[in-house]
C-alpha atoms as a PDB file:
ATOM      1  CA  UNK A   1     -72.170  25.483  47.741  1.00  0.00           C
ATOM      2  CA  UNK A   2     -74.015  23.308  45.366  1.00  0.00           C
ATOM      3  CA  UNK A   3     -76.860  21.371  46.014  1.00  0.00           C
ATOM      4  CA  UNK A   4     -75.673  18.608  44.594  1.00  0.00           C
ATOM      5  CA  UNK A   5     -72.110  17.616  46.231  1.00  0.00           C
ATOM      6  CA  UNK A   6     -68.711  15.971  44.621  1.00  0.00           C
ATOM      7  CA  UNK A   7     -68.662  12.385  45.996  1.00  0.00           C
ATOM      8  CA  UNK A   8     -65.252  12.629  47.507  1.00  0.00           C
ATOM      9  CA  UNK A   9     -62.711   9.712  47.212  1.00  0.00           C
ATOM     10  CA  UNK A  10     -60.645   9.614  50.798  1.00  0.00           C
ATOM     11  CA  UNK A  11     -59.297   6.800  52.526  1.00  0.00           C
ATOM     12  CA  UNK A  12     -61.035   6.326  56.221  1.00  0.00           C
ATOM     13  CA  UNK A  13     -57.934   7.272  58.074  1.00  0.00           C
ATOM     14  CA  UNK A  14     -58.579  10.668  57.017  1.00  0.00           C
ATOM     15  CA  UNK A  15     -62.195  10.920  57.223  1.00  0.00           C
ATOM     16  CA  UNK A  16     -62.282   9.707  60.890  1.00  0.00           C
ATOM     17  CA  UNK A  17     -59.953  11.860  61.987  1.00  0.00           C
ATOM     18  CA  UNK A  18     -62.230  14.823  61.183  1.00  0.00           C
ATOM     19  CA  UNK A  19     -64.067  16.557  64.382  1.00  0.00           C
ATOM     20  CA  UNK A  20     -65.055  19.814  63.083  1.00  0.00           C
ATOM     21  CA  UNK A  21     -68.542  19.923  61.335  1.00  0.00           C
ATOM     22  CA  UNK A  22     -69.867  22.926  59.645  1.00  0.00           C
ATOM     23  CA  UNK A  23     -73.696  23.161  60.087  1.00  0.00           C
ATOM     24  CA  UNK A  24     -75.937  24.297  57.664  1.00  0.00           C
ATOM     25  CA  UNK A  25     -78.250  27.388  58.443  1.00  0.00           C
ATOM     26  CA  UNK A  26     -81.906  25.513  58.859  1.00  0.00           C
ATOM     27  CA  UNK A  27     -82.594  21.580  58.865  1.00  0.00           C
ATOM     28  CA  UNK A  28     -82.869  21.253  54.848  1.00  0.00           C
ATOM     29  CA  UNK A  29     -79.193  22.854  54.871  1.00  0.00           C
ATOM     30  CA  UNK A  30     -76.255  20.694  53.660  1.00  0.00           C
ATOM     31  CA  UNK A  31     -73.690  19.668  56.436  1.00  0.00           C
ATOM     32  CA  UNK A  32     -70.297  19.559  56.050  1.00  0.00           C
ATOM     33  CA  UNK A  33     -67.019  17.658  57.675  1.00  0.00           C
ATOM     34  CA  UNK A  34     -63.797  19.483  57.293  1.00  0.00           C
ATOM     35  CA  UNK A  35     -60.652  16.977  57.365  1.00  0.00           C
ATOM     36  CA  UNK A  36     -57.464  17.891  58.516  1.00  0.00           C
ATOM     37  CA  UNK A  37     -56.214  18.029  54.754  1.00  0.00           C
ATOM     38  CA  UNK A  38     -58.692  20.689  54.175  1.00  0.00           C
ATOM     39  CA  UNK A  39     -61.592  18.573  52.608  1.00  0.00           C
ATOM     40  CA  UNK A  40     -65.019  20.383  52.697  1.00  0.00           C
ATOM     41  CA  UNK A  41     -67.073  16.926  52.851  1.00  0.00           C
ATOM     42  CA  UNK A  42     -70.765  16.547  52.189  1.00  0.00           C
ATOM     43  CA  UNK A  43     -70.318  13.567  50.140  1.00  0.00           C
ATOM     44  CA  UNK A  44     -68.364  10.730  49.702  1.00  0.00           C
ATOM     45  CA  UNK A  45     -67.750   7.227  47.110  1.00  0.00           C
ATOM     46  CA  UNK A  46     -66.223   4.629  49.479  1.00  0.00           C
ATOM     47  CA  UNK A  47     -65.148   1.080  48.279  1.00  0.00           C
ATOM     48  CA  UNK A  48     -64.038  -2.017  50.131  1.00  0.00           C
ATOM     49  CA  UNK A  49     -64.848  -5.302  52.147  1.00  0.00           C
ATOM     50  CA  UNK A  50     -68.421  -5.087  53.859  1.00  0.00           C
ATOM     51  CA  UNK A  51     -66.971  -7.227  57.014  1.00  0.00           C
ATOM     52  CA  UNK A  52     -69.831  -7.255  59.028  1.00  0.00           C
ATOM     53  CA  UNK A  53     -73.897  -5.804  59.303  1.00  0.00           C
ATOM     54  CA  UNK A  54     -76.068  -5.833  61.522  1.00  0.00           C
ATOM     55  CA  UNK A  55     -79.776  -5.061  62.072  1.00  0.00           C
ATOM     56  CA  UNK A  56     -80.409  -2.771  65.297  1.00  0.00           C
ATOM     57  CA  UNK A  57     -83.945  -2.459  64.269  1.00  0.00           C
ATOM     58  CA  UNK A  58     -86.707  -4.870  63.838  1.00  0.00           C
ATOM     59  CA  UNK A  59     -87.659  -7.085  60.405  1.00  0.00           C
ATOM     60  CA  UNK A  60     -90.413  -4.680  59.542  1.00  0.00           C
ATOM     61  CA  UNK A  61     -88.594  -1.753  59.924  1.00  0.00           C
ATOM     62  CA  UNK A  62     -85.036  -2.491  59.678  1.00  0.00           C
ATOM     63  CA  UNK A  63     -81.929  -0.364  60.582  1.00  0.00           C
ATOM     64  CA  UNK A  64     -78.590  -1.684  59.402  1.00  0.00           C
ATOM     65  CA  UNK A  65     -75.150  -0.749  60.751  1.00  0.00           C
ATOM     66  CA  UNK A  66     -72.115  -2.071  58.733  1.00  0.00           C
ATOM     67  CA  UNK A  67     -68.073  -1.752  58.971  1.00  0.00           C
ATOM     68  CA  UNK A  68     -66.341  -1.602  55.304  1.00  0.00           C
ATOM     69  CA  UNK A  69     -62.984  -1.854  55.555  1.00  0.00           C
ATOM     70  CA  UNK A  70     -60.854   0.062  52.734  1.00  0.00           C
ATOM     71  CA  UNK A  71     -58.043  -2.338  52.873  1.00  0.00           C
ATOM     72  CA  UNK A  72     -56.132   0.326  52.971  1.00  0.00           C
ATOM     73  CA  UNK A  73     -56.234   2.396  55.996  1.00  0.00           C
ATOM     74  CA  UNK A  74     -58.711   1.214  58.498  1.00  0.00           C
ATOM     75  CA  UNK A  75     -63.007   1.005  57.907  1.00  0.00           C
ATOM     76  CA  UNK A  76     -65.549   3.363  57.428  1.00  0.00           C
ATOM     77  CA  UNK A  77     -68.865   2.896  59.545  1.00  0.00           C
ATOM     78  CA  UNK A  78     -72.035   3.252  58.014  1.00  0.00           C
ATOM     79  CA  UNK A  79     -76.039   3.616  59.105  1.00  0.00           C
ATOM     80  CA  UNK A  80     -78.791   2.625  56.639  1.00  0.00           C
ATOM     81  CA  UNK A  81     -82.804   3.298  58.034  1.00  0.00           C
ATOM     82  CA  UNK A  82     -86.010   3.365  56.426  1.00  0.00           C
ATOM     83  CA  UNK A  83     -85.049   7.164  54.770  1.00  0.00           C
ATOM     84  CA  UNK A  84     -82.776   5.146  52.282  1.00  0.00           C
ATOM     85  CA  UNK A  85     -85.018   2.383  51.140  1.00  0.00           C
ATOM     86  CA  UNK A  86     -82.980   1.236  48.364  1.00  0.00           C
ATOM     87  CA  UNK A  87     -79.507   1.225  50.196  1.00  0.00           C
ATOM     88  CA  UNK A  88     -81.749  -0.774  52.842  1.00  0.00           C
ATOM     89  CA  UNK A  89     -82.886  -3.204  50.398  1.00  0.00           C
ATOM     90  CA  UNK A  90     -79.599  -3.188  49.081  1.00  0.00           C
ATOM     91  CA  UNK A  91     -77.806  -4.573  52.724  1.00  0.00           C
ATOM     92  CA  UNK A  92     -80.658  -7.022  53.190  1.00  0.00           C
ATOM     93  CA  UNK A  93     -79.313  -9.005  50.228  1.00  0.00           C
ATOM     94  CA  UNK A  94     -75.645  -8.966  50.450  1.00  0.00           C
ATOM     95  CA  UNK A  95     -73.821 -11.056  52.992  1.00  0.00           C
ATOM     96  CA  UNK A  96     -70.402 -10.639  54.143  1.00  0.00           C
ATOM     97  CA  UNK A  97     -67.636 -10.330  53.417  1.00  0.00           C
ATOM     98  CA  UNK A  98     -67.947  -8.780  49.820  1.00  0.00           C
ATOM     99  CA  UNK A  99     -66.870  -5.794  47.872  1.00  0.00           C
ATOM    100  CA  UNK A 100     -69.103  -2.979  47.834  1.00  0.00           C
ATOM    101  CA  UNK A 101     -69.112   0.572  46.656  1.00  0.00           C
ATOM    102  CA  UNK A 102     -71.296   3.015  48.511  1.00  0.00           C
ATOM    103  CA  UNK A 103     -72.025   6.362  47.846  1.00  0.00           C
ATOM    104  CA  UNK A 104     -73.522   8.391  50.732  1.00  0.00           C
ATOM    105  CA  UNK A 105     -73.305  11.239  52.953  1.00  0.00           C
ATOM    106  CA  UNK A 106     -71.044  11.991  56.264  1.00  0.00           C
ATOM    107  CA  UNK A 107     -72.847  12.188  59.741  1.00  0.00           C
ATOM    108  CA  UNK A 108     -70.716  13.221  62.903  1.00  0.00           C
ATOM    109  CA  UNK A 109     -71.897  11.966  66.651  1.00  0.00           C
ATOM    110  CA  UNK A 110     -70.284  13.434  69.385  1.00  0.00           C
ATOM    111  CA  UNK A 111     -70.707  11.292  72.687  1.00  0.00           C
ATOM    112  CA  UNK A 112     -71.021  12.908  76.004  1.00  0.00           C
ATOM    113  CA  UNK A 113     -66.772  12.866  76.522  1.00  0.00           C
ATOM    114  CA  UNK A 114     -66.891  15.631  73.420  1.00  0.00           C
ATOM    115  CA  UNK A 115     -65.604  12.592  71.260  1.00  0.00           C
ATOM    116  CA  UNK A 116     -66.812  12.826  67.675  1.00  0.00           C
ATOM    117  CA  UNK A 117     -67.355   9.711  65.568  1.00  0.00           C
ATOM    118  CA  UNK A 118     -67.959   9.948  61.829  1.00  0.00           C
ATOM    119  CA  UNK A 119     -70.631   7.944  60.008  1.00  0.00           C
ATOM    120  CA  UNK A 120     -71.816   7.472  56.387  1.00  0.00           C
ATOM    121  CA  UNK A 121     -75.590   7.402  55.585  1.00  0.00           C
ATOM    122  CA  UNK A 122     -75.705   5.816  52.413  1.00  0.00           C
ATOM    123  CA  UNK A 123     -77.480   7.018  49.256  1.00  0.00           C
ATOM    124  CA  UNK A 124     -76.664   3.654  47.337  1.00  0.00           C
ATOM    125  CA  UNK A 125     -74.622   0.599  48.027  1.00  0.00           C
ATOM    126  CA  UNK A 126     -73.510  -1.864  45.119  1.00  0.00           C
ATOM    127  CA  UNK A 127     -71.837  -4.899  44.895  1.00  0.00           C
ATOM    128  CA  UNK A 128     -68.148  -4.528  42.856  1.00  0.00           C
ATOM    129  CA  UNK A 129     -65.646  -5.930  41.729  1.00  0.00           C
ATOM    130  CA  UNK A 130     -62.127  -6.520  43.245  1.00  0.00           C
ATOM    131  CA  UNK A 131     -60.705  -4.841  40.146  1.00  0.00           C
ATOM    132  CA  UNK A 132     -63.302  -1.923  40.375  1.00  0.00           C
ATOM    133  CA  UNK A 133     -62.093  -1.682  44.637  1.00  0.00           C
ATOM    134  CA  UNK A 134     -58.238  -1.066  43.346  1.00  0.00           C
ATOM    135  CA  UNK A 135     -58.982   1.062  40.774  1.00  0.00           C
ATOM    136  CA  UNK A 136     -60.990   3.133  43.806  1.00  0.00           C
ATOM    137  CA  UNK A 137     -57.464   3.175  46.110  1.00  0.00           C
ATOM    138  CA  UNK A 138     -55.653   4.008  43.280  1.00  0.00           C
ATOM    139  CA  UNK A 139     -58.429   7.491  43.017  1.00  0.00           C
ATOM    140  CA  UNK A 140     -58.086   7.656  46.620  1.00  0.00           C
ATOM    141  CA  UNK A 141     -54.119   7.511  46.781  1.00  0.00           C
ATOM    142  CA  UNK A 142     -54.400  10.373  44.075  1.00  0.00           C
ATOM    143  CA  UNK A 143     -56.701  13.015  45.809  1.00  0.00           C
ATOM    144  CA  UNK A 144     -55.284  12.309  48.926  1.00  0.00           C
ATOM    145  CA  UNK A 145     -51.234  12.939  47.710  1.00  0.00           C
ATOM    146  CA  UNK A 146     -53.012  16.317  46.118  1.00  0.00           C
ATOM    147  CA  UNK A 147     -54.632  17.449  49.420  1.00  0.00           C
ATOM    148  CA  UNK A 148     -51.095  16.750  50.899  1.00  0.00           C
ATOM    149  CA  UNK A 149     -49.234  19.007  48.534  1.00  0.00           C
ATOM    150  CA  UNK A 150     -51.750  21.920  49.145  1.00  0.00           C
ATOM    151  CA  UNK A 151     -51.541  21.764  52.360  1.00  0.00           C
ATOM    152  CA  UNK A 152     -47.658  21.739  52.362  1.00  0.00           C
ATOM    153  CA  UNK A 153     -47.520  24.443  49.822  1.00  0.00           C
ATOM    154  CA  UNK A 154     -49.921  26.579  51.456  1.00  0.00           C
ATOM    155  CA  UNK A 155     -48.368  25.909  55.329  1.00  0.00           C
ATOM    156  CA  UNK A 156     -45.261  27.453  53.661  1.00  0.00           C
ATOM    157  CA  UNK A 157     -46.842  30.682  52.732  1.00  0.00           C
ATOM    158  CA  UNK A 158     -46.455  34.084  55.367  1.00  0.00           C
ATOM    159  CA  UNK A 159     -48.961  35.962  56.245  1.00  0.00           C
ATOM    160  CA  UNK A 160     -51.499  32.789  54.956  1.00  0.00           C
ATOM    161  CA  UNK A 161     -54.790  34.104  54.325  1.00  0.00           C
ATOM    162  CA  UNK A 162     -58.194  32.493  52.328  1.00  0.00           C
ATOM    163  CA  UNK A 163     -57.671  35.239  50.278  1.00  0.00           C
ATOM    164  CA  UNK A 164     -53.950  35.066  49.748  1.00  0.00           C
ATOM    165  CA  UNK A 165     -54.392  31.346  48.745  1.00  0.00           C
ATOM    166  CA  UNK A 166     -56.807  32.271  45.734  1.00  0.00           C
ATOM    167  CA  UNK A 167     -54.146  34.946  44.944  1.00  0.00           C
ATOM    168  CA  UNK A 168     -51.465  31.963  44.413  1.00  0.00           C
ATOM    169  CA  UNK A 169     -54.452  29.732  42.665  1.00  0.00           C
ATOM    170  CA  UNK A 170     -55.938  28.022  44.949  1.00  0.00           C
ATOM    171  CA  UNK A 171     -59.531  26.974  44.175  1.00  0.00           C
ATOM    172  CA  UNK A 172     -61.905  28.795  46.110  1.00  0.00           C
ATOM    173  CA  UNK A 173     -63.046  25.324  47.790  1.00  0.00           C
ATOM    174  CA  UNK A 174     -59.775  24.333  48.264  1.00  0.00           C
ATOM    175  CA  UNK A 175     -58.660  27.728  49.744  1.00  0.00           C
ATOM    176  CA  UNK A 176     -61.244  27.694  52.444  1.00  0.00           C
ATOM    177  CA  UNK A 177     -60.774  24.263  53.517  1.00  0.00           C
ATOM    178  CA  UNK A 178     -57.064  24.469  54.039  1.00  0.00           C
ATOM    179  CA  UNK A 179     -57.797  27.386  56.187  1.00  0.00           C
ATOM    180  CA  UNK A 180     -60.681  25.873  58.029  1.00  0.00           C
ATOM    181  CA  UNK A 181     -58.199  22.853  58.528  1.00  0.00           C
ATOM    182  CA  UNK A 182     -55.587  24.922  59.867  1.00  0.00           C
ATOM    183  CA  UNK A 183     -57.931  26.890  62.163  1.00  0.00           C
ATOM    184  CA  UNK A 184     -59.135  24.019  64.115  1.00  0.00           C
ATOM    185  CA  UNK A 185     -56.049  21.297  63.843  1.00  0.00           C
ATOM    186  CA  UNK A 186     -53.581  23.052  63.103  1.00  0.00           C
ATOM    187  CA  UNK A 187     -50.499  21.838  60.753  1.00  0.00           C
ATOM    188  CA  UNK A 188     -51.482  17.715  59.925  1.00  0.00           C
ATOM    189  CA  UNK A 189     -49.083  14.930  60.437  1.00  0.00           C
ATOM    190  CA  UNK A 190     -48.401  14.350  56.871  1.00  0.00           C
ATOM    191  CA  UNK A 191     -46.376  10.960  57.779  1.00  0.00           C
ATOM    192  CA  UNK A 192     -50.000   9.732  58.507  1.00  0.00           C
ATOM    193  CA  UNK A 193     -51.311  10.233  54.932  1.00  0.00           C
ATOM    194  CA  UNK A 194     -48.097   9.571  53.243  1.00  0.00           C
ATOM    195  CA  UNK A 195     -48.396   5.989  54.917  1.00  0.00           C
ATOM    196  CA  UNK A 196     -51.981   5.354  53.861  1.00  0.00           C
ATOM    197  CA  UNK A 197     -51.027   6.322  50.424  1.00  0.00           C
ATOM    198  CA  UNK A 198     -48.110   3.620  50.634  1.00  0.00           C
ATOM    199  CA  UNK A 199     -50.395   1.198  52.095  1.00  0.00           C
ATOM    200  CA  UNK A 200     -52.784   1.741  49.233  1.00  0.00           C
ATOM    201  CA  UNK A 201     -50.407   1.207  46.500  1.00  0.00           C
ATOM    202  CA  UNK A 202     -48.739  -1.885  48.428  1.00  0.00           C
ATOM    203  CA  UNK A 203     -52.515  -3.542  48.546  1.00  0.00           C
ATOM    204  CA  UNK A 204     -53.004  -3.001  44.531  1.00  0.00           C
ATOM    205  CA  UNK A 205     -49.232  -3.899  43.929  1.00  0.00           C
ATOM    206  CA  UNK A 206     -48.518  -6.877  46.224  1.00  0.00           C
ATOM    207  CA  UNK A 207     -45.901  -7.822  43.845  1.00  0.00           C
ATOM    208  CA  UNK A 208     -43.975  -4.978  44.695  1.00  0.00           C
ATOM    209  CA  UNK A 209     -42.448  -3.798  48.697  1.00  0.00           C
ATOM    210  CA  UNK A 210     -43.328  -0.227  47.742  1.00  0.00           C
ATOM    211  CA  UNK A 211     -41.611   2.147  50.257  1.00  0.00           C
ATOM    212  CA  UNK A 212     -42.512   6.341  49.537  1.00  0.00           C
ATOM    213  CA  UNK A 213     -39.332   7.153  51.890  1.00  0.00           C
ATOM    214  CA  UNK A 214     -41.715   9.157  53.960  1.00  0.00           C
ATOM    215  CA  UNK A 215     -40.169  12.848  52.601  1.00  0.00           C
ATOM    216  CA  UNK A 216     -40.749  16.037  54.482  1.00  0.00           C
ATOM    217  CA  UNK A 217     -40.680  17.346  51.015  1.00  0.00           C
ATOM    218  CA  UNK A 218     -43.915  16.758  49.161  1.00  0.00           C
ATOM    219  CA  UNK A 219     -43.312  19.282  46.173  1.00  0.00           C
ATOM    220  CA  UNK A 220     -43.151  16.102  43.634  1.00  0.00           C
ATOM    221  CA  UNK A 221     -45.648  13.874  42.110  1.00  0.00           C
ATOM    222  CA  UNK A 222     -46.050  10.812  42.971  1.00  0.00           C
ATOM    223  CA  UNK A 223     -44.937   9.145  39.541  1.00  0.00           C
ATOM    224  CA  UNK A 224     -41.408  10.725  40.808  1.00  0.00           C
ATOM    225  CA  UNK A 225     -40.844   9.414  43.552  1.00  0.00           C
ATOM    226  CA  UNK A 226     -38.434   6.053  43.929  1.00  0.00           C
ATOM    227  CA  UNK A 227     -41.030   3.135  43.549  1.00  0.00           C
ATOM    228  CA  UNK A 228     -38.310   0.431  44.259  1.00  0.00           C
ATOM    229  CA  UNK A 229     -38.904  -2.590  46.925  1.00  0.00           C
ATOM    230  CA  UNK A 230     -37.922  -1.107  50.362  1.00  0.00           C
ATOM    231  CA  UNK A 231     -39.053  -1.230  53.876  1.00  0.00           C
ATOM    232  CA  UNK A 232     -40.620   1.406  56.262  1.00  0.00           C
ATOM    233  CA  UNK A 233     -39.081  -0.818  59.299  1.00  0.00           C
ATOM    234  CA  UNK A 234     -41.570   0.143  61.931  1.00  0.00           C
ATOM    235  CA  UNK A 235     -41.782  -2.137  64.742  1.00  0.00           C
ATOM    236  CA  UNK A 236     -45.502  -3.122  66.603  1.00  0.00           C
ATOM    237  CA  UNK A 237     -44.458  -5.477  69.036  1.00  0.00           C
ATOM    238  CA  UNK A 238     -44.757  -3.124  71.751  1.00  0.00           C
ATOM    239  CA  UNK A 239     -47.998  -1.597  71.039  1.00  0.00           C
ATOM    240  CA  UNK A 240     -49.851  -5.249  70.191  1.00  0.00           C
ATOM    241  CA  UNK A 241     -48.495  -6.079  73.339  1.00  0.00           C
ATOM    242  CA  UNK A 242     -50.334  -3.329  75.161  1.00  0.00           C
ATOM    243  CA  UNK A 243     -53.670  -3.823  73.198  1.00  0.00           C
ATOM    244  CA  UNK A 244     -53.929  -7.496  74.209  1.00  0.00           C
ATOM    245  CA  UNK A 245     -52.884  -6.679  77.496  1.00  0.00           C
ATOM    246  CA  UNK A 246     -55.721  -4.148  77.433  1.00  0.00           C
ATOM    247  CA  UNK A 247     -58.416  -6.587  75.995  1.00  0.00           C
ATOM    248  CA  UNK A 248     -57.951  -8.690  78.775  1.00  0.00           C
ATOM    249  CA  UNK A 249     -58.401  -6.186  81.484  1.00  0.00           C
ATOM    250  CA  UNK A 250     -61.604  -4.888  79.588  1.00  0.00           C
ATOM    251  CA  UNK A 251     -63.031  -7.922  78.954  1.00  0.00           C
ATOM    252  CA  UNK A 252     -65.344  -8.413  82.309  1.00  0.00           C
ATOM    253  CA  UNK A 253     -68.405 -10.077  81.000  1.00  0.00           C
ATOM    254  CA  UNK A 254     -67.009 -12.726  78.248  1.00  0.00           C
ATOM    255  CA  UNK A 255     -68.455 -10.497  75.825  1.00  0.00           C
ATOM    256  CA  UNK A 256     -64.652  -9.056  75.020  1.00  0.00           C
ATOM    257  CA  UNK A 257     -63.628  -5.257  75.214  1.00  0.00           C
ATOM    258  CA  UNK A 258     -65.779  -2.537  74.636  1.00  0.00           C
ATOM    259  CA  UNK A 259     -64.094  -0.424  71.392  1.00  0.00           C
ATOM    260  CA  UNK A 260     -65.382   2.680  72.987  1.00  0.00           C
ATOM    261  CA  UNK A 261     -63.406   1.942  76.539  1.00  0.00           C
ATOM    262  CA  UNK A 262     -60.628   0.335  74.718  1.00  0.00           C
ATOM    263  CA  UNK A 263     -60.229   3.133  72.525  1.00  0.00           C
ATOM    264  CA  UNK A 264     -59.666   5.821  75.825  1.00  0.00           C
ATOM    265  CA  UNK A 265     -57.240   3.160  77.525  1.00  0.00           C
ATOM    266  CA  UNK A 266     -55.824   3.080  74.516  1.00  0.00           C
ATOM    267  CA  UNK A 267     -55.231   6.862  74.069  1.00  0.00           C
ATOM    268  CA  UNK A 268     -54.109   7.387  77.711  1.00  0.00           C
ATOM    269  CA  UNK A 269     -51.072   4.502  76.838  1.00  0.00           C
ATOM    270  CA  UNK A 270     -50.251   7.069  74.199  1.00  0.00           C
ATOM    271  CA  UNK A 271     -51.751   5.237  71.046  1.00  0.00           C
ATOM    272  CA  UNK A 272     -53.863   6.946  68.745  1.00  0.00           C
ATOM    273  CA  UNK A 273     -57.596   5.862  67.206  1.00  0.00           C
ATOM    274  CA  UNK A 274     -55.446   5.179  64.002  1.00  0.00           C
ATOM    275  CA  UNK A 275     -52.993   2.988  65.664  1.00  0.00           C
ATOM    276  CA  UNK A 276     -55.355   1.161  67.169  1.00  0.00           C
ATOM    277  CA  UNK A 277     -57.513   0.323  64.229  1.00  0.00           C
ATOM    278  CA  UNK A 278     -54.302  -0.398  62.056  1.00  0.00           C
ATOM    279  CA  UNK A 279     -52.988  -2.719  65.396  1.00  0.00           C
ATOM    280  CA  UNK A 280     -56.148  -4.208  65.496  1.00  0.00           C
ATOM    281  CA  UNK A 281     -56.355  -5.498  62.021  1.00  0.00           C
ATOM    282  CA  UNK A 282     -53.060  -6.849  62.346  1.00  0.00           C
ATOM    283  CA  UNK A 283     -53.836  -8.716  65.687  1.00  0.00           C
ATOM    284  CA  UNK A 284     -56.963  -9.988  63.362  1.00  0.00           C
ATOM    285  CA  UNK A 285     -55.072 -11.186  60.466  1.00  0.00           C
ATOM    286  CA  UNK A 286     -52.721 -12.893  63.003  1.00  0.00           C
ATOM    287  CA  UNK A 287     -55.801 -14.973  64.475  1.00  0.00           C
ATOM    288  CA  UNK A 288     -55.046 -13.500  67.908  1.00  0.00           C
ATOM    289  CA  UNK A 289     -58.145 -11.654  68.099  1.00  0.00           C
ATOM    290  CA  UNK A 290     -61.840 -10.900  66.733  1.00  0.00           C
ATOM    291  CA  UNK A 291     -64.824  -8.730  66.419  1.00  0.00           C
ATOM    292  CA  UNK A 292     -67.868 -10.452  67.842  1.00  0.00           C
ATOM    293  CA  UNK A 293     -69.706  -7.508  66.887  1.00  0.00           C
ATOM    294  CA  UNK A 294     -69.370  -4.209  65.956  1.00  0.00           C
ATOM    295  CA  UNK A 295     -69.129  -2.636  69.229  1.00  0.00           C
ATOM    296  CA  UNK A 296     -66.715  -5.299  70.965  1.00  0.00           C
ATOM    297  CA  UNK A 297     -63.073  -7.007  70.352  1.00  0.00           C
ATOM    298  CA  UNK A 298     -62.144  -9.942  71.767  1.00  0.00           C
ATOM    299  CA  UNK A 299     -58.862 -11.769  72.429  1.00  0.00           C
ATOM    300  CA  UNK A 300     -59.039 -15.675  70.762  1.00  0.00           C
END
């Protein structure tokens, strides 16, 4: 692969649910993240609200960690150290909350459990404009419906092989991705990326209730689906219920409920990482709870 990598455009409910890294062969190698539409990430162009930063480092040599949320689909994390000096400078100046655009690339952790977080270590981080931030869902909604109807047209395919897929013309990129993808997650929950493309279009078109119907079939465009004001219907009560009921019982110390801890509880009440970031920012916008930092969330 090239040296130089596409910037990819991909909301963060996609890019945190990746777990599977591919490694490059020595230390100046590229890294990759494979998501579970099949993206072969080195790079990436996020946009969005810078909601909170903060400086786990010292004043001479600083090291900033920052939540942006995509107003779409949840936030991306990202880590800034002395290796990016100008994306450094760059978070010393701004304060929160404001609209940013960051182009960087995608670090995995894994913790001790075998849990894998994703990270961005940016390259450069800019200031925007709220017009420039919709016009960056609106690129995100895009790639992300065409990753969707890959992966549908390819899961449909016997005998599905890498080099099958280029037979049919897939990209070569492409073909090995969906492949990878399928390898180690198996078929994706395409209800999940159908309703942060809905999401998207419903924050850049508030004027409109825009409801995608949810298909199984993904063959059409977007532009042909029925756009008209509608209603998904989905119902949270019972899962902000349980995450309030859960910050309480995590919250031993004053200091609120530990996202890593709350995160497990949350998984073992059958409630995914994505539930629980989209419940969360609910529970926030209702004023029932907040983020004292980022590793904590507290009830009001």
């Amino acid at each position: 692969m090239n040296a130089r990598e596409t910037a990819w455009r991909l909301f963060s409910s996609e890019l945190n649910s990746a777990t599977y890294e591919i490694k490059g062969d020595d230390e100046k190698s590229p890294s990759y993240v494979v998501t579970r539409l099949g993206a072969i990430v080195n790079r990436v162009l996020v946009a969005g609200v810078l909601t909170e930063k903060e400086n786990v480092g010292t004043a001479d040599e600083p090291m900033w960690r920052g939540r942006i949320q995509d107003l779409a689909t949840g936030n991306f994390f990202i880590n800034v150290g002395r290796y990016q000096p100008e994306a450094a400078a760059a978070m010393a100046d701004i304060e929160t909350p404001a609209f940013i655009a960051v182009v960087g690339k995608v670090r995995t952790y894994t913790t001790d459990d075998d849990r894998v977080f994703v990270s961005i270590r940016p390259e450069r981080i800019v200031k925007i404009t709220e017009a420039i931030r919709a016009q960056w869902i609106l690129d995100a909604a895009r790639s992300t419906w065409d990753r969707l109807k890959k992966m549908k047209k390819a899961s449909s395919l016997e005998g599905l092989s890498e080099k099958m897929l280029i037979e049919k013309g897939f990209g070569e990129k492409d073909a090995k991705g969906i492949m990878t993808a399928l390898e180690q997650y198996d078929l994706p929950n395409s209800t999940i990326y159908l309703k942060s493309i809905q999401t998207a279009l419903r924050t850049i078109l508030p004027e409109k209730n825009i409801d995608l119907g949810l298909p199984e079939d993904m063959s059409d465009s977007p532009d042909e689906i029925d756009l008209e004001p509608g209603s998904i219907g989905s119902n949270n009560a019972d899962i902000e219920d349980i995450i309030l009921s859960l910050l309480d019982e995590l919250d031993t110390d004053g200091k609120g409920a530990p996202r890593d801890e709350l995160e497990r509880r949350a998984e073992s009440e059958g409630i995914s990482s994505m539930e629980l970031e989209e419940t969360s920012n609910i529970l926030m916008d209702k004023g029932l709870v907040y983020e004292p930092n980022l590793r904590y969330l507290k009830r009001i």
